[in-house]
N, C-alpha and C. Protein backbone atom coordinates (compact mmCIF):
# COMPACT_ATOMS: atom_id res chain seq x y z
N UNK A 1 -12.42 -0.88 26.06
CA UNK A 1 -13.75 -1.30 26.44
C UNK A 1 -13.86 -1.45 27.96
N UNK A 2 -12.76 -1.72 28.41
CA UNK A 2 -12.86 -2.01 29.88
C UNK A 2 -12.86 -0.74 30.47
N UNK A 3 -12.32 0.25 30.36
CA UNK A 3 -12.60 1.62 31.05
C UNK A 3 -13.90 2.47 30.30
N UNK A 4 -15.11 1.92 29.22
CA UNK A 4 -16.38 2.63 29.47
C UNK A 4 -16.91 1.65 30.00
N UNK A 5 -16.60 0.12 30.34
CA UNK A 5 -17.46 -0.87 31.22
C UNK A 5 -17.63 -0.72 32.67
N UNK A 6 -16.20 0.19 32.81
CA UNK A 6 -15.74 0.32 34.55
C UNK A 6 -16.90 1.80 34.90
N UNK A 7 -16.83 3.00 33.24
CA UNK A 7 -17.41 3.99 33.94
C UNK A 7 -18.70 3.93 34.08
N UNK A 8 -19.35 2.79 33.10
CA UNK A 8 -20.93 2.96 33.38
C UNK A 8 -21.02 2.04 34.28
N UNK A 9 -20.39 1.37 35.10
CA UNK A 9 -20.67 0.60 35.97
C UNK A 9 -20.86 1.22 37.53
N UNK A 10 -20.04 2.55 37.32
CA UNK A 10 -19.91 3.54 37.97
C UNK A 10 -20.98 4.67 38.04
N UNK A 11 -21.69 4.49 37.16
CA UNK A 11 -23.10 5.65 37.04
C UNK A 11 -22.77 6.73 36.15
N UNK A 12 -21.97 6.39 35.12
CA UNK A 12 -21.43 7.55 33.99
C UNK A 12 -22.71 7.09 33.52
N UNK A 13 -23.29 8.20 32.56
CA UNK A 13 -24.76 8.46 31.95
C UNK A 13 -24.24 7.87 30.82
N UNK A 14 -24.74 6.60 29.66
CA UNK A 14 -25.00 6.48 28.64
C UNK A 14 -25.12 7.22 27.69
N UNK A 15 -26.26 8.45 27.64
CA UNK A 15 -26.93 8.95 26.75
C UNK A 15 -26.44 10.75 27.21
N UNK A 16 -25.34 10.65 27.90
CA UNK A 16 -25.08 12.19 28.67
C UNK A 16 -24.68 12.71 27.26
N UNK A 17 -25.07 14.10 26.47
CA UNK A 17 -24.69 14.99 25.11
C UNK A 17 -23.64 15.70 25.38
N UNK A 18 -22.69 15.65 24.50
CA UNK A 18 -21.59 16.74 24.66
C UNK A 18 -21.80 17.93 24.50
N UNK A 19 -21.51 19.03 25.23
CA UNK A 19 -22.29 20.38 25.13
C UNK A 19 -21.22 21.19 24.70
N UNK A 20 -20.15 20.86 24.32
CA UNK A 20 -19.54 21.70 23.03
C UNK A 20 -18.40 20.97 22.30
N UNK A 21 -18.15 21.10 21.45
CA UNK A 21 -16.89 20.41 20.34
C UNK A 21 -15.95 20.13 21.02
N UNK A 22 -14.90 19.03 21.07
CA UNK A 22 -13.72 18.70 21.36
C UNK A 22 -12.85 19.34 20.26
N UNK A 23 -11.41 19.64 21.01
CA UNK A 23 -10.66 19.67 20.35
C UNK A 23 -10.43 19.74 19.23
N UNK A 24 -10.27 19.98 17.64
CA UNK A 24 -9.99 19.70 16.46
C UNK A 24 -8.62 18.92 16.39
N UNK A 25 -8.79 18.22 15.91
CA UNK A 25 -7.52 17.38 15.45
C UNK A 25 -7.52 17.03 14.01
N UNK A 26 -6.10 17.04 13.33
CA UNK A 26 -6.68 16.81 11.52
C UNK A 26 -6.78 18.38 11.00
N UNK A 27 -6.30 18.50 9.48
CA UNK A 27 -6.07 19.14 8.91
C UNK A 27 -7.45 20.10 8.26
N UNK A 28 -8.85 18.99 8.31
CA UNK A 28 -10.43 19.50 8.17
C UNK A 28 -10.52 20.90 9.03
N UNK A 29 -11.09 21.67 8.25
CA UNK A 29 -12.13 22.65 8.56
C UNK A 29 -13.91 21.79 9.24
N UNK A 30 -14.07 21.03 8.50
CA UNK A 30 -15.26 20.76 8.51
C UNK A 30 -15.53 19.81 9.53
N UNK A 31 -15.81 18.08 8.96
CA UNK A 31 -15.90 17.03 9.81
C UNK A 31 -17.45 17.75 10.70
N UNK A 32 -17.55 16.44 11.06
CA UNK A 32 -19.00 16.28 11.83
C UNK A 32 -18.48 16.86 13.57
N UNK A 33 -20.14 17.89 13.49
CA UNK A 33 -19.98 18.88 14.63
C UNK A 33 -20.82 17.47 15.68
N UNK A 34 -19.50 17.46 16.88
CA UNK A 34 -20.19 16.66 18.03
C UNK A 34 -20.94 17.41 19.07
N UNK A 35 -21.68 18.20 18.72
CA UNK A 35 -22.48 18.95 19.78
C UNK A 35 -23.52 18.62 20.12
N UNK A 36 -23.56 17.97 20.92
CA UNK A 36 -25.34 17.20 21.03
C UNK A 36 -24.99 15.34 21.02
N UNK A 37 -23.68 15.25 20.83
CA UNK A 37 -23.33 13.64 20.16
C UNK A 37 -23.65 13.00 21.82
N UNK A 38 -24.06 12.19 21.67
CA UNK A 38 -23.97 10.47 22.93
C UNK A 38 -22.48 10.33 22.79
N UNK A 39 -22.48 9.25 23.85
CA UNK A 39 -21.58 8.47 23.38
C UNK A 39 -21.21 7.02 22.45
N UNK A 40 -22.47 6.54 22.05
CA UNK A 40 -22.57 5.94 21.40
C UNK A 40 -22.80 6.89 19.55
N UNK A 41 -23.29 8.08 19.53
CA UNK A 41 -22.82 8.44 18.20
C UNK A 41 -21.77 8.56 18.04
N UNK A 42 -20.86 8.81 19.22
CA UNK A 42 -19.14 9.04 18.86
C UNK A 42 -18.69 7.65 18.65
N UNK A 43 -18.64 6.46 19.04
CA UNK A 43 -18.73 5.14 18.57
C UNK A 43 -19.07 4.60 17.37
N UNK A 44 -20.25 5.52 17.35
CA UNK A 44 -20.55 5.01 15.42
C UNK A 44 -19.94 5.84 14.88
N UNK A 45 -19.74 6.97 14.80
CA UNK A 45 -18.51 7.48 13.90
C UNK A 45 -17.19 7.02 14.01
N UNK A 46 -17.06 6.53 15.22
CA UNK A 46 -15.40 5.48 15.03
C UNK A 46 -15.51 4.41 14.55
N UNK A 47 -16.62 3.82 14.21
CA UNK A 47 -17.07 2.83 13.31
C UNK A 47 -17.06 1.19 14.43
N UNK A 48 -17.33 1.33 15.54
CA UNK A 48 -16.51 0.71 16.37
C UNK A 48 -18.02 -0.33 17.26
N UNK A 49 -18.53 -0.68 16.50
CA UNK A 49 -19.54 -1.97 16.68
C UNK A 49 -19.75 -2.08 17.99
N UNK A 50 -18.68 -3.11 18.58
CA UNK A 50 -18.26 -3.66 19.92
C UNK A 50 -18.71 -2.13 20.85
N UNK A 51 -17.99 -1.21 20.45
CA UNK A 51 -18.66 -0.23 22.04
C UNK A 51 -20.17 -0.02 21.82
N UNK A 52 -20.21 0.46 20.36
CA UNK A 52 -21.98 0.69 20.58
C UNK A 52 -22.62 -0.15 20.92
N UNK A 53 -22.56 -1.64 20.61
CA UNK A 53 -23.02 -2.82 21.05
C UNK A 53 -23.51 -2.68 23.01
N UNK A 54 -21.91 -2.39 23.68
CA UNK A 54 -21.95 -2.10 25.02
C UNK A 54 -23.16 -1.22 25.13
N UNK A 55 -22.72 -0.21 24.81
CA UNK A 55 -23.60 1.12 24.86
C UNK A 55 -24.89 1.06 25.66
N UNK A 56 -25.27 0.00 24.33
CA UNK A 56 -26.87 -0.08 24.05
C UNK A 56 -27.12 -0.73 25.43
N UNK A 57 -26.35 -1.84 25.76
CA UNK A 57 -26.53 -2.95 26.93
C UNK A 57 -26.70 -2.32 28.20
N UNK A 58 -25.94 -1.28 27.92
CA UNK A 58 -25.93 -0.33 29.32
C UNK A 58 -26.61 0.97 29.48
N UNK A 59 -27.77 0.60 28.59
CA UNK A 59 -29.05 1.72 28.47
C UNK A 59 -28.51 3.11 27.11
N UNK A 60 -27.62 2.94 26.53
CA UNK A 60 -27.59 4.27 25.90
C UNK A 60 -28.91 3.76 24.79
N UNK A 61 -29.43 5.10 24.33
CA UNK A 61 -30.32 4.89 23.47
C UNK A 61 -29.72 5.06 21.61
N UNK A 62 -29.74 4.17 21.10
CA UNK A 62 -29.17 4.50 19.66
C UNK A 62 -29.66 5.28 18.95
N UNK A 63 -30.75 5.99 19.31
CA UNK A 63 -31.64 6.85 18.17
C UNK A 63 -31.50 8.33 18.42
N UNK A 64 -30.68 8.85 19.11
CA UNK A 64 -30.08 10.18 19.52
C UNK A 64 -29.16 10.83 18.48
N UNK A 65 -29.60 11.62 18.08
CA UNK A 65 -29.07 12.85 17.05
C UNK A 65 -27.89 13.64 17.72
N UNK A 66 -27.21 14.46 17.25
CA UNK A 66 -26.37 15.74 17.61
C UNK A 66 -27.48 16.67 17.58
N UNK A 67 -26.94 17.82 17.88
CA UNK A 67 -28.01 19.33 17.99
C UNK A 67 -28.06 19.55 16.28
N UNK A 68 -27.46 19.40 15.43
CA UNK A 68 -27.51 19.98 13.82
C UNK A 68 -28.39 18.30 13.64
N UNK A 69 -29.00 17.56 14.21
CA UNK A 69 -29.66 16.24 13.65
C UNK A 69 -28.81 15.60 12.90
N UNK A 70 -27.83 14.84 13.13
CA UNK A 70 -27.36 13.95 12.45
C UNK A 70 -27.14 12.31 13.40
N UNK A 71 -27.75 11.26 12.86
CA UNK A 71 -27.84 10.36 13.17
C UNK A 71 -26.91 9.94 13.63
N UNK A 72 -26.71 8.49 14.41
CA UNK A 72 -25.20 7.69 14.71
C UNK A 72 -25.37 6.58 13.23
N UNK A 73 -26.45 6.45 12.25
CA UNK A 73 -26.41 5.53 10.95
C UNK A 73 -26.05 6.82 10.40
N UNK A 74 -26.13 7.92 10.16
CA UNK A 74 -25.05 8.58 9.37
C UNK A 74 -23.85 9.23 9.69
N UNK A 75 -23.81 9.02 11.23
CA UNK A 75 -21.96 9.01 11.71
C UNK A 75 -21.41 7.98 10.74
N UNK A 76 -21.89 6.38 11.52
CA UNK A 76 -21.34 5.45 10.39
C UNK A 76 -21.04 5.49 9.43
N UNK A 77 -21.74 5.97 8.64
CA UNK A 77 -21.58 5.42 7.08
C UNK A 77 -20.91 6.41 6.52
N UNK A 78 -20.48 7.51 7.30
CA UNK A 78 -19.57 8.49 7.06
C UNK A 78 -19.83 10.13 6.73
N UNK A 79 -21.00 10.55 7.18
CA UNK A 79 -21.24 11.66 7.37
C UNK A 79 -20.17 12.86 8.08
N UNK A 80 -19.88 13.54 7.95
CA UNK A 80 -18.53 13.98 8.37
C UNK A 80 -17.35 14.10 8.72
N UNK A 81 -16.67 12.74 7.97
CA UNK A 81 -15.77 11.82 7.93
C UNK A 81 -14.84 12.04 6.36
N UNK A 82 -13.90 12.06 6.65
CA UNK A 82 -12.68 13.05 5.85
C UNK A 82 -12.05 11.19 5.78
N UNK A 83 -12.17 10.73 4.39
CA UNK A 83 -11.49 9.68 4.22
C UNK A 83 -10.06 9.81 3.99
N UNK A 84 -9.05 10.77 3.73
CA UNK A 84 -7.89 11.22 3.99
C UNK A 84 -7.35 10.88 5.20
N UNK A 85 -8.46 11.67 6.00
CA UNK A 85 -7.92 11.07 7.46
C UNK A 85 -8.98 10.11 8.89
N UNK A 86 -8.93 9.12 8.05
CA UNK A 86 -9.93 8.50 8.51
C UNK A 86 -9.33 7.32 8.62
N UNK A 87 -9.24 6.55 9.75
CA UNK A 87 -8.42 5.66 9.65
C UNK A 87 -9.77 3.83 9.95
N UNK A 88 -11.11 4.24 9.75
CA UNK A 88 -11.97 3.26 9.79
C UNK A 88 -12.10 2.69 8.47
N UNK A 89 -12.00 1.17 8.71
CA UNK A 89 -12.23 0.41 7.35
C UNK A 89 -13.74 0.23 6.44
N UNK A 90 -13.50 -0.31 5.52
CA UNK A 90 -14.82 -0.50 4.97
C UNK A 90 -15.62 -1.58 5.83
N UNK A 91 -15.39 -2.82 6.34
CA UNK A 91 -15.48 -3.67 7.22
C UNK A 91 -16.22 -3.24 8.39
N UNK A 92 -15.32 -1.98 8.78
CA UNK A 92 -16.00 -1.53 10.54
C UNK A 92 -17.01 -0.83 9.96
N UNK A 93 -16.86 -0.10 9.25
CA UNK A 93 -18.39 1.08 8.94
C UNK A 93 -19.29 -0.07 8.59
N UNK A 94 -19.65 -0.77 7.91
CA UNK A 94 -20.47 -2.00 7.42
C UNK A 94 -20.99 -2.48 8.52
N UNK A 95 -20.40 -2.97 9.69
CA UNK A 95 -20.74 -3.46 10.68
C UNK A 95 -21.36 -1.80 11.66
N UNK A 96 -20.99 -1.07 11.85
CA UNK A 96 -21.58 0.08 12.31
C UNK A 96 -22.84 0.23 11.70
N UNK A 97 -22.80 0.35 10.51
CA UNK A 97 -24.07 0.78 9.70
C UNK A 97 -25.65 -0.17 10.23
N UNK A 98 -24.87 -1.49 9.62
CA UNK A 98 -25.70 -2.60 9.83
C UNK A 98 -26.10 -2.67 11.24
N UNK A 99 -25.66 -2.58 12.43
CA UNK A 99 -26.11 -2.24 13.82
C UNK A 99 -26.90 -1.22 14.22
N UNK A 100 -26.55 -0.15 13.45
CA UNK A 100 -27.28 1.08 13.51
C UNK A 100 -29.11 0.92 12.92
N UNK A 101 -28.89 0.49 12.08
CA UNK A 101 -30.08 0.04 11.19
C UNK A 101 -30.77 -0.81 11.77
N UNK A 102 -30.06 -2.23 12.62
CA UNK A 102 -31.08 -3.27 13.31
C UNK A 102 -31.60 -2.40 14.44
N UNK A 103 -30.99 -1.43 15.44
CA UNK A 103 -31.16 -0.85 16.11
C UNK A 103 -32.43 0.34 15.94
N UNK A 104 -32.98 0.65 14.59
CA UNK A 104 -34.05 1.28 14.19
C UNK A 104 -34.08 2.48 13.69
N UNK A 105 -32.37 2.80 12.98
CA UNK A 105 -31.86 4.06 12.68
C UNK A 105 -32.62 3.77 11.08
N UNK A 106 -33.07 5.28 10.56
CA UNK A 106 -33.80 5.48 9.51
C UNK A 106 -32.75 6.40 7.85
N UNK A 107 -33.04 4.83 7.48
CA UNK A 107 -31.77 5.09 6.34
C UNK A 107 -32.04 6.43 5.79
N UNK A 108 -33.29 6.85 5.25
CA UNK A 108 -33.39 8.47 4.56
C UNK A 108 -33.33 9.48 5.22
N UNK A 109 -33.36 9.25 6.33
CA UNK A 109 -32.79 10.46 7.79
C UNK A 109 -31.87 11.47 6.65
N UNK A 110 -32.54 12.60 7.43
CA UNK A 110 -31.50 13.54 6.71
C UNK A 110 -31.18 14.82 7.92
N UNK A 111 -30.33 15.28 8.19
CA UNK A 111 -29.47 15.85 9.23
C UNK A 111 -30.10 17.97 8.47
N UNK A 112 -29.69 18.83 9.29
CA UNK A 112 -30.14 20.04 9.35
C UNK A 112 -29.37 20.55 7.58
N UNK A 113 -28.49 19.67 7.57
CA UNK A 113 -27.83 20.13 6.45
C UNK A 113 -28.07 19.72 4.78
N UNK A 114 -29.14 18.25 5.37
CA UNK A 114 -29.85 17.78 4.13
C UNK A 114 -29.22 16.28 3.62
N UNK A 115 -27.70 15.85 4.42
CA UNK A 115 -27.16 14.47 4.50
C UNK A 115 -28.02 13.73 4.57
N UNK A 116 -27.71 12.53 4.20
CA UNK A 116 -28.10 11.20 4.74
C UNK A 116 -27.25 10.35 4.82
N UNK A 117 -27.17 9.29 5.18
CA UNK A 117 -26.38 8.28 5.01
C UNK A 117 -25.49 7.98 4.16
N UNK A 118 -26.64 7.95 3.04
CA UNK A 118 -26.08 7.25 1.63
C UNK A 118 -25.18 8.84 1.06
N UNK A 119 -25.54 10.07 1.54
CA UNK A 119 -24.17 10.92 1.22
C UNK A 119 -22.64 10.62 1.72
N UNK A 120 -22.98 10.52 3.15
CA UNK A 120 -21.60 9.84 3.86
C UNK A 120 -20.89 8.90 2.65
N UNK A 121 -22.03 7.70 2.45
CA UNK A 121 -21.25 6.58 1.95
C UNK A 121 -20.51 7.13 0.64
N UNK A 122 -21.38 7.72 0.14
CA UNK A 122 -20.69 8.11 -1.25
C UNK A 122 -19.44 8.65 -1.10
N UNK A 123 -19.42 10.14 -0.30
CA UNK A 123 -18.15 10.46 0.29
C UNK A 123 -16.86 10.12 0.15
N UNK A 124 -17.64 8.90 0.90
CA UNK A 124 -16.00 7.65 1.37
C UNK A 124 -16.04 6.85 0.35
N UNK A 125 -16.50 6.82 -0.90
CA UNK A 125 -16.42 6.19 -2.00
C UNK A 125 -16.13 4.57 -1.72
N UNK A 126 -17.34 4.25 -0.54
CA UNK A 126 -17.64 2.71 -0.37
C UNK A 126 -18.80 2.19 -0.69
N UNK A 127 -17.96 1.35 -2.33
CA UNK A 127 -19.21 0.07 -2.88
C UNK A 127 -20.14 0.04 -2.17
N UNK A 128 -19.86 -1.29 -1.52
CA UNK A 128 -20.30 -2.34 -0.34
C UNK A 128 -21.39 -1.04 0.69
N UNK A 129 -20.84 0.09 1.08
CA UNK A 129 -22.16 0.55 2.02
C UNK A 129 -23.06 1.56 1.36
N UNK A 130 -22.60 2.03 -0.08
CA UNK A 130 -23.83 2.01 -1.19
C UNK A 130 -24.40 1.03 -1.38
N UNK A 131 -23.98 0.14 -1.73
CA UNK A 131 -25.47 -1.07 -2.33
C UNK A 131 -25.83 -1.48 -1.30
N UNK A 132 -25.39 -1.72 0.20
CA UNK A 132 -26.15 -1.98 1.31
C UNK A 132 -27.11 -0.90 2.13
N UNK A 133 -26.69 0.73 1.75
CA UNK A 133 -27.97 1.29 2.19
C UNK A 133 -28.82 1.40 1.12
N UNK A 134 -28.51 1.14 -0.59
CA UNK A 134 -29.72 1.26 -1.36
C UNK A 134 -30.43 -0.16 -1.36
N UNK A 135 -30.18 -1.49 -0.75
CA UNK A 135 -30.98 -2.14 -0.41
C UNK A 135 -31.66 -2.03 0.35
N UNK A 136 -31.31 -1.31 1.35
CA UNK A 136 -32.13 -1.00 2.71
C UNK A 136 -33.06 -0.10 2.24
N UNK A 137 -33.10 0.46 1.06
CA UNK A 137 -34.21 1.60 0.54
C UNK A 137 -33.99 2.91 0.55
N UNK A 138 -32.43 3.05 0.93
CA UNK A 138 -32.12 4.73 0.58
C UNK A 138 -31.95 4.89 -0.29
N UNK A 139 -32.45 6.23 -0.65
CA UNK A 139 -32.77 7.25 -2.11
C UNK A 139 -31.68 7.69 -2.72
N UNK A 140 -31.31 7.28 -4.10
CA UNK A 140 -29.98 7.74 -4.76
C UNK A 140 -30.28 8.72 -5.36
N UNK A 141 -30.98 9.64 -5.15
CA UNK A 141 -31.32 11.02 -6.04
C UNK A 141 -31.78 12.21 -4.78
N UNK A 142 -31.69 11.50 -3.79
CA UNK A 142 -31.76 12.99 -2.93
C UNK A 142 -30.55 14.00 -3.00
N UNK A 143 -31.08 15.15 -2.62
CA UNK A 143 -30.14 16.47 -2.38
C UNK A 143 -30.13 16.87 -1.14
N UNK A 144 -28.99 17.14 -0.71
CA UNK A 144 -28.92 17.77 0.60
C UNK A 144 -29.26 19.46 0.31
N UNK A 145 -28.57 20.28 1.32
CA UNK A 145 -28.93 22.22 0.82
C UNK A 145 -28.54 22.68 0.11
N UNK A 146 -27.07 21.93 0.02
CA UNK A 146 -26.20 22.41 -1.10
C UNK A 146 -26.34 22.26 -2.60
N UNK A 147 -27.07 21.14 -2.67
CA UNK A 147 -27.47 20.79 -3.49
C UNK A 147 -27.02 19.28 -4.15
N UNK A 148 -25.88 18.83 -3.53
CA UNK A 148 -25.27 17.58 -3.55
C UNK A 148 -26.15 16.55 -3.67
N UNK A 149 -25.78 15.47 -4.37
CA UNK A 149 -26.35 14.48 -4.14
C UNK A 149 -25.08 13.21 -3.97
N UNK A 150 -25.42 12.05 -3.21
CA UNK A 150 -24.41 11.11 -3.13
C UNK A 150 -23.46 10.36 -4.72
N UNK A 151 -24.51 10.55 -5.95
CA UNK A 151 -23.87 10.63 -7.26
C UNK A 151 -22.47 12.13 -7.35
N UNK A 152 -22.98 13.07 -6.89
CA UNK A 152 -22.13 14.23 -7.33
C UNK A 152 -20.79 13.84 -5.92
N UNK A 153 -21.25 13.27 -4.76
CA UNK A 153 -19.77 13.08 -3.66
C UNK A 153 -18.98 11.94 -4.56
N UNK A 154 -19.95 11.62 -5.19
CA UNK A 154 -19.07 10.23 -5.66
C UNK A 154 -18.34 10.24 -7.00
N UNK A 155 -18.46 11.37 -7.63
CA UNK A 155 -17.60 11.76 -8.59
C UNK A 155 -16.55 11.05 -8.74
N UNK A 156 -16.33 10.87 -10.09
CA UNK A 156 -15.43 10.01 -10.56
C UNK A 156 -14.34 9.17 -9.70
N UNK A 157 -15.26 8.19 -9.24
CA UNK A 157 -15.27 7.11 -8.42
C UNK A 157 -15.91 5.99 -8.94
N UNK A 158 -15.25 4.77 -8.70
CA UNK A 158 -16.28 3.36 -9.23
C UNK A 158 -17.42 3.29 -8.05
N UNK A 159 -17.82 4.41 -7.08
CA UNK A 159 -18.76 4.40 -6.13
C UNK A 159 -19.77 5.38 -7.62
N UNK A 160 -19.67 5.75 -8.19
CA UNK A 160 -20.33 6.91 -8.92
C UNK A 160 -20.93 6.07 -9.82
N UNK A 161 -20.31 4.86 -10.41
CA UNK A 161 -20.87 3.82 -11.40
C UNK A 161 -21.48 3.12 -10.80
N UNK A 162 -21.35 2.72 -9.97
CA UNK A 162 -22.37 1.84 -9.29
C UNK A 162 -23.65 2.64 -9.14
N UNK A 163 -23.58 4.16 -8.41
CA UNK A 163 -24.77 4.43 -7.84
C UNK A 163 -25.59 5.12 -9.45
N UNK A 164 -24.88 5.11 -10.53
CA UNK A 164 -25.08 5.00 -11.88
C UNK A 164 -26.47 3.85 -11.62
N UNK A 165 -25.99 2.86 -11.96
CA UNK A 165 -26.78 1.35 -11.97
C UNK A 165 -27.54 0.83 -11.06
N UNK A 166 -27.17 2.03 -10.14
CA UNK A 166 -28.55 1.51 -9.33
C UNK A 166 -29.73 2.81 -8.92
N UNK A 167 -29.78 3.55 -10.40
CA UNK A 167 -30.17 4.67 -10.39
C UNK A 167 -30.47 5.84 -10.24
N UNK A 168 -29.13 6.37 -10.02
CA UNK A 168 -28.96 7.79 -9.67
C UNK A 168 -28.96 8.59 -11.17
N UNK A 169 -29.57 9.24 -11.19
CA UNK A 169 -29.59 9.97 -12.25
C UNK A 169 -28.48 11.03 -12.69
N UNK A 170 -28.26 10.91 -14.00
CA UNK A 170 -26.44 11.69 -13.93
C UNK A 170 -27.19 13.28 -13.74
N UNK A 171 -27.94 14.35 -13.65
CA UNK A 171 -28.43 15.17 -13.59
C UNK A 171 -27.94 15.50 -12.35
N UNK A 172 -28.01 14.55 -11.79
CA UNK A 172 -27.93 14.52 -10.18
C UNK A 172 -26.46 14.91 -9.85
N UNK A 173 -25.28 14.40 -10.94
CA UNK A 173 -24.18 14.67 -10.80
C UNK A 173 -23.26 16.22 -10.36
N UNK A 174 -24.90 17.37 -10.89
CA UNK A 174 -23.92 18.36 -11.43
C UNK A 174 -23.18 18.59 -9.94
């Protein structure tokens, strides 16, 4: 924290976009494309509260997409996030999410690919940030392009029973 406190103190841009992918690291093909990311969406995908918190203090704006539109509330909650190799807890994403959201991020947001949030969460087959974005009013029966829905990421998972009971339709599963 002390060396992005030192660089924006220095006149490093907040809200400056990365204009092409870092490195790959990790065994993924896939994972979320940072092209267009802040530095505060790279924060919410590290699940990491405390910097976005900074962020914000030091003018970054939280409501900045990547170039494919994907939110920093669906960095959080795990939008292109490989729980294999993912070393953020249920705890930090919760607190990411929940910041993201006071901050004015829009839970049914859906990214070029048809994600939302509540796909991430399913994903990562976390309870706790299913029933906290379907309180917040995200939709357990949307489809992304593929046709996915956060019931079908959540496949035989106790994330899949839950989003069962809180009405995802098993149709939705295929």
């Amino acid at each position: 924290m002390a060396l992005i406190d030192a660089l924006l103190a220095h006149g490093a841009n907040p809200n400056a976009a990365m204009a092409r992918p870092p490195q790959r690291v990790g065994f993924t093909r896939g994972g979320l494309n940072l092209v267009g990311a802040t530095p505060f969406l790279v924060a919410s995908a590290a699940a990491d509260a405390a910097v976005m918190r900074l962020l914000v203090s030091r003018g970054a704006n939280p409501r900045l997409a990547t170039r494919e539109n994907t939110t920093p509330l669906m960095a959080a909650a795990g939008v292109g996030r490989v729980a294999a190799e993912s070393s953020v807890t249920e705890n930090r994403a919760l607190a990411a999410v929940t910041l993201a959201l006071d901050l004015g991020g829009e839970v049914n947001a859906a990214n070029d690919a048809g994600d939302t949030a509540l796909h991430g969460a399913a994903s990562m087959r976390s309870d706790r940030l299913v029933q906290f974005l379907v309180e917040k009013g995200a939709q357990v029966n949307v489809q992304n392009k593929r046709g996915q829905t956060p019931l079908s990421n959540a496949r035989g998972s106790s994330t899949a029973d839950l989003l069962r009971k809180l009405g995802a339709e098993p149709a939705s599963e295929k």
